[in-house]
C-alpha atoms as a PDB file:
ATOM      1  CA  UNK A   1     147.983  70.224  97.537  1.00  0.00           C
ATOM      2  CA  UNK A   2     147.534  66.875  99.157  1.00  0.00           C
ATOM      3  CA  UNK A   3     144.908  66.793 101.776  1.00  0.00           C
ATOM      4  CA  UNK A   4     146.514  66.882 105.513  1.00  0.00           C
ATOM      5  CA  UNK A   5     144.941  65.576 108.575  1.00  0.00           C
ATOM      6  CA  UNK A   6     142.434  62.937 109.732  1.00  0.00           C
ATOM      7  CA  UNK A   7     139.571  62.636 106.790  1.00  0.00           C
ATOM      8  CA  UNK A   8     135.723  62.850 107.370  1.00  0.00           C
ATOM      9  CA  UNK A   9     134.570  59.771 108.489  1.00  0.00           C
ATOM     10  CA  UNK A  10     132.111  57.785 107.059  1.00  0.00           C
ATOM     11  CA  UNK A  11     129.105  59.449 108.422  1.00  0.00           C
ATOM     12  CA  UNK A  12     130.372  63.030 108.038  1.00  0.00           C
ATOM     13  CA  UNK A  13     126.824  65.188 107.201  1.00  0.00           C
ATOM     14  CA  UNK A  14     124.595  62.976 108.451  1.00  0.00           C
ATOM     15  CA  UNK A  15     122.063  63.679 111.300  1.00  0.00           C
ATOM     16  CA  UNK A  16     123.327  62.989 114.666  1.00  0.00           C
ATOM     17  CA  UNK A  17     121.561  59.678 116.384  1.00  0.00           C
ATOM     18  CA  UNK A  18     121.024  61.615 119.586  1.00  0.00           C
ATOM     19  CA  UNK A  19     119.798  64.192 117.571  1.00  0.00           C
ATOM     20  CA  UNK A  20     117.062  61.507 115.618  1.00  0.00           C
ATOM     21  CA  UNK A  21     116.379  59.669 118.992  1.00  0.00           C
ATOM     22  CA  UNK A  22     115.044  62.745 120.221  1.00  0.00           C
ATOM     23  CA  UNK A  23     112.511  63.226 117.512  1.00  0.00           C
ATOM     24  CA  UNK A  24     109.070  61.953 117.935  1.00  0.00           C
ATOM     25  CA  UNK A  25     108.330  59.092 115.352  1.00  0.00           C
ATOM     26  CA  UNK A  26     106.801  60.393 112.581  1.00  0.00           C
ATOM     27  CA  UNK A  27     103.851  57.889 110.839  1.00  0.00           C
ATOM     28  CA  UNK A  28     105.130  58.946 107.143  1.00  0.00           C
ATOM     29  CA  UNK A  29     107.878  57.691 104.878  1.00  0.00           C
ATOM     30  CA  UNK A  30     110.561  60.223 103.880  1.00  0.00           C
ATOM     31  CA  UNK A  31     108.582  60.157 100.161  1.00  0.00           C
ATOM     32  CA  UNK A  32     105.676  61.158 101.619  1.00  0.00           C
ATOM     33  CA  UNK A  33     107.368  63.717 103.858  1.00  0.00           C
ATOM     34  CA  UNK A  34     109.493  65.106 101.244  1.00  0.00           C
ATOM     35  CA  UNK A  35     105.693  65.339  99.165  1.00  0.00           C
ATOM     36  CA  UNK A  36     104.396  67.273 102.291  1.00  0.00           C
ATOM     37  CA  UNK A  37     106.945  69.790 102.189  1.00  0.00           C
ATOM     38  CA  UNK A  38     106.958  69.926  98.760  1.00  0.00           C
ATOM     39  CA  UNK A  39     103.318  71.365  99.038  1.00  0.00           C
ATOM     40  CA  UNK A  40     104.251  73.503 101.529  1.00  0.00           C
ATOM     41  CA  UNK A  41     106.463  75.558  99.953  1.00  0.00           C
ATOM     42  CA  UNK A  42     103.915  75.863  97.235  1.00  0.00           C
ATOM     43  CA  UNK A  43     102.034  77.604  99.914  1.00  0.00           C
ATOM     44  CA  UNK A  44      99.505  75.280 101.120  1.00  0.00           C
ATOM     45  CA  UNK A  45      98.208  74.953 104.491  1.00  0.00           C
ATOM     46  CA  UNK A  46      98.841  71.880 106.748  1.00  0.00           C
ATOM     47  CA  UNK A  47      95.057  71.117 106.366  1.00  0.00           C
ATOM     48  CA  UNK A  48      94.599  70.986 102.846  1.00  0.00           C
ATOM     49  CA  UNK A  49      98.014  68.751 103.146  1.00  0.00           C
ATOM     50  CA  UNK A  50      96.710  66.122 105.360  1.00  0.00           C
ATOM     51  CA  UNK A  51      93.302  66.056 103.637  1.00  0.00           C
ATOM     52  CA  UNK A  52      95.215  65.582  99.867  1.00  0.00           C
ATOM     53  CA  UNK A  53      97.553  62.886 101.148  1.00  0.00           C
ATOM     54  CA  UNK A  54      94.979  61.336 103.590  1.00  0.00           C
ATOM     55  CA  UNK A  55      97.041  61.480 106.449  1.00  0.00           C
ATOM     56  CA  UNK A  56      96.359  62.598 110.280  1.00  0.00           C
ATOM     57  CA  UNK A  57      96.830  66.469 110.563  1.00  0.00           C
ATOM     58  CA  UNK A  58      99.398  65.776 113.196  1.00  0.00           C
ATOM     59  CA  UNK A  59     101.665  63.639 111.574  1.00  0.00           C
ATOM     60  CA  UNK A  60     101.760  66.389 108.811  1.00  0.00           C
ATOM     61  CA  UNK A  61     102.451  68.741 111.374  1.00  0.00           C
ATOM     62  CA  UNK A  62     105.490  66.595 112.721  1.00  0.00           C
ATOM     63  CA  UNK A  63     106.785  66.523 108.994  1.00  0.00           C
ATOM     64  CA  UNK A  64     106.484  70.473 108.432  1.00  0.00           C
ATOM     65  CA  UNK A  65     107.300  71.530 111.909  1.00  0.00           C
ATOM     66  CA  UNK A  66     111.069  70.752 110.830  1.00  0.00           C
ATOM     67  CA  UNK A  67     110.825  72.736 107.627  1.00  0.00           C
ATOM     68  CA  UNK A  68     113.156  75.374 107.631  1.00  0.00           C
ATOM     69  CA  UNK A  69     111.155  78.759 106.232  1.00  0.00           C
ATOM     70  CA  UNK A  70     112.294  81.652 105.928  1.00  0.00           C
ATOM     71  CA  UNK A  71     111.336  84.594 108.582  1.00  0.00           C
ATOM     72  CA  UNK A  72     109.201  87.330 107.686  1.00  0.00           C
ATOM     73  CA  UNK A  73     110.983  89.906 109.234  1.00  0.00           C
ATOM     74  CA  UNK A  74     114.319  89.375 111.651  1.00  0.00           C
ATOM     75  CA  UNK A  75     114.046  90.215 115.115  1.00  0.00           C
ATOM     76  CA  UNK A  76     116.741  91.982 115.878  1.00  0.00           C
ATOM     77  CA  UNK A  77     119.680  93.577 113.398  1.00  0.00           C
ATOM     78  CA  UNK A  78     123.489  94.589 115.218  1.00  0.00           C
ATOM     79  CA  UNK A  79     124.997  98.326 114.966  1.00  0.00           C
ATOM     80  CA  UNK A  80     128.738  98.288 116.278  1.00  0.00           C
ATOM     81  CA  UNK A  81     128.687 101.730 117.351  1.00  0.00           C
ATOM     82  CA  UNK A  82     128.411 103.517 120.709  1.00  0.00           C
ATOM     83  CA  UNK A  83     124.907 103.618 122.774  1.00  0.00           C
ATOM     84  CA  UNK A  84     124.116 107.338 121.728  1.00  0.00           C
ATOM     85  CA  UNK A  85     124.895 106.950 117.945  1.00  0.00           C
ATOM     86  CA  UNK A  86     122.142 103.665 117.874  1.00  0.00           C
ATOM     87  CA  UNK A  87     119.692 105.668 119.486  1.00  0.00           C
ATOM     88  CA  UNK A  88     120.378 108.330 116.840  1.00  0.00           C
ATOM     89  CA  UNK A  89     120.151 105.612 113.752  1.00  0.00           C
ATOM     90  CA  UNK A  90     116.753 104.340 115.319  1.00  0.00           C
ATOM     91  CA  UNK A  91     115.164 107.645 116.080  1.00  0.00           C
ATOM     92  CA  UNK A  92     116.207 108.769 112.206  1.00  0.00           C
ATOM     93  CA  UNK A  93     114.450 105.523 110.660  1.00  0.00           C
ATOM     94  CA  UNK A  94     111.271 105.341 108.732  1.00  0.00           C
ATOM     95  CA  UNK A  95     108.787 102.894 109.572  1.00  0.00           C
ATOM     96  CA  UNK A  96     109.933  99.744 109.184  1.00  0.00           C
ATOM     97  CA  UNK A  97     112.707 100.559 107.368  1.00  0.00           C
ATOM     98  CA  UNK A  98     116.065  98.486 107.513  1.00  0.00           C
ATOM     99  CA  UNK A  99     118.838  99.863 109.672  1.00  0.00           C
ATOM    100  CA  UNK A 100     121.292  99.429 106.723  1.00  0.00           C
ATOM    101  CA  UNK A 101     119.175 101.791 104.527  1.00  0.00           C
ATOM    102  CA  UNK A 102     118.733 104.372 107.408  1.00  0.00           C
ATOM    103  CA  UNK A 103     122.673 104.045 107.856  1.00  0.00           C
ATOM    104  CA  UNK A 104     122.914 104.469 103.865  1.00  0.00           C
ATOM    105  CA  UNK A 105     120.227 107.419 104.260  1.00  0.00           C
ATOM    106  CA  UNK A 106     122.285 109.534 106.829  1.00  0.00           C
ATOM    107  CA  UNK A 107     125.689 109.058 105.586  1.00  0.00           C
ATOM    108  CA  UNK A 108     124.485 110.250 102.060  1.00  0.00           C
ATOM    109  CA  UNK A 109     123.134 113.445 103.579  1.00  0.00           C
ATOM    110  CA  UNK A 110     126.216 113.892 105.740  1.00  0.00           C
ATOM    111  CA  UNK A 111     128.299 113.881 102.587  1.00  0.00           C
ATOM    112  CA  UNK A 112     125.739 115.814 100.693  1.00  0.00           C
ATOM    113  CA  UNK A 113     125.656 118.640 103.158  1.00  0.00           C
ATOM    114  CA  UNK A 114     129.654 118.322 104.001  1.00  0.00           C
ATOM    115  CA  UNK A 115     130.011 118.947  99.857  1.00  0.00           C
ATOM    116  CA  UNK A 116     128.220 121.714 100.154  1.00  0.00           C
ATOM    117  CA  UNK A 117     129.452 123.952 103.065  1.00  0.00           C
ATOM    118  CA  UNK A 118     133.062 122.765 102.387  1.00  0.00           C
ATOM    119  CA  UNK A 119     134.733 125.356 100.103  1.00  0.00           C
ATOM    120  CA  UNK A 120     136.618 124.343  96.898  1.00  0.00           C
ATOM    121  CA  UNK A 121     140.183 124.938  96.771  1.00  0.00           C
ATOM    122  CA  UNK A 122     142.102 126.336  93.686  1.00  0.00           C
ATOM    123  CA  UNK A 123     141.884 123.493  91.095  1.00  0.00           C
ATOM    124  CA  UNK A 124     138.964 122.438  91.955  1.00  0.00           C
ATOM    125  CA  UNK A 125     139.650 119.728  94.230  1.00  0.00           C
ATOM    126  CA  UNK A 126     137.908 119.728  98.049  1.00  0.00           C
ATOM    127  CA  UNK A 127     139.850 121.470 100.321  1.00  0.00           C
ATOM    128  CA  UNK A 128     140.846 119.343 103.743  1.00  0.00           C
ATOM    129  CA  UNK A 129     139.922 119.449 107.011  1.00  0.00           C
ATOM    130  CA  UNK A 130     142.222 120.206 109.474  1.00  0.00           C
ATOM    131  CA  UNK A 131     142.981 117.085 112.060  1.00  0.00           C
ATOM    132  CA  UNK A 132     141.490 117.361 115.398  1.00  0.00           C
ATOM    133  CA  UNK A 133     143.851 119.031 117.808  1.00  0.00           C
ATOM    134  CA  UNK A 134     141.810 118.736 120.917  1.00  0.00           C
ATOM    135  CA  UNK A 135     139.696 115.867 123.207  1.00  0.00           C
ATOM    136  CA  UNK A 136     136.983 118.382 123.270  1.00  0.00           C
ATOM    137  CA  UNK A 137     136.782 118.999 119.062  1.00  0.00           C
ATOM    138  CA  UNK A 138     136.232 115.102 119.021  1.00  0.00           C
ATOM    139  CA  UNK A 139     132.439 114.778 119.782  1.00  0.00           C
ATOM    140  CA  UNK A 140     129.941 114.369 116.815  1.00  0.00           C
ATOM    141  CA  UNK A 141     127.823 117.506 116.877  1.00  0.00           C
ATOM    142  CA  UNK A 142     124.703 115.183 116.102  1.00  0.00           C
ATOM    143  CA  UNK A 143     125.593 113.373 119.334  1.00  0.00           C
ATOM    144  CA  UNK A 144     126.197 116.180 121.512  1.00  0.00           C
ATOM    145  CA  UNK A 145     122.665 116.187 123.011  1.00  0.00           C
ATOM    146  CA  UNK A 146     122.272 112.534 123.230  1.00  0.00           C
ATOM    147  CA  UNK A 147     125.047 111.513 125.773  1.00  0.00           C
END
């Protein structure tokens, strides 16, 4: 299929020149900056940096301050789900552990304990549950306290 619309220009990708004027002026060529972050990703600190290269601490500062690294830990994680059922998920979590895995955690006990209070029918399939017929038969029991 042939390509419709207006093409990328010529300068599609590259940095924006606001974007550069706005940078302070850093005292290293891109080799020497692309060296710099080269040894920081090997773990060195910007110390030992400037001291190999021979360049001012802050100039190798300016270079590594727009590294991208990754984050040790995020600050914050989203759970679509209604005010009472997040305070559930964070009072059931353990430690530091990830919301997703707490999620994982209580679902696979939910289903767990369903299995096992839910009575087989004949042929050995699960037997289902009957639809809800009333507003008041459509609360969580786990929530019931928390709203």
């Amino acid at each position: 299929m042939a390509f419709k619309g207006k093409p990328p220009g010529s300068s599609a990708g590259e940095i924006s020149r606001r974007t550069e004027a706005l940078r302070p002026v850093i005292m290293l060529t891109p080799k020497e900056a692309a060296t710099a972050r080269q040894m920081r990703r090997t773990g060195q600190s910007p110390e030992q940096i400037a001291a190999i290269m021979d360049k001012p601490l802050d100039e190798v500062e300016k270079v590594l301050v727009q590294m991208r690294m990754p984050r040790p830990e995020t600050t914050r994680g989203t759970l679509n789900v209604t005010l009472a059922a997040h305070a559930l998920v964070m009072r059931e979590r353990r430690g530091d552990e990830p919301i997703w895995t707490t999620v994982d955690r209580l679902l696979d006990e939910l289903l767990r304990l369903r299995a096992m209070q839910t009575p087989s029918a004949p042929g050995g399939t699960l037997a289902h549950r009957p639809r809800r017929r009333s507003e008041s038969e459509a609360t969580l029991p786990l929530l019931t306290g928390l709203e």
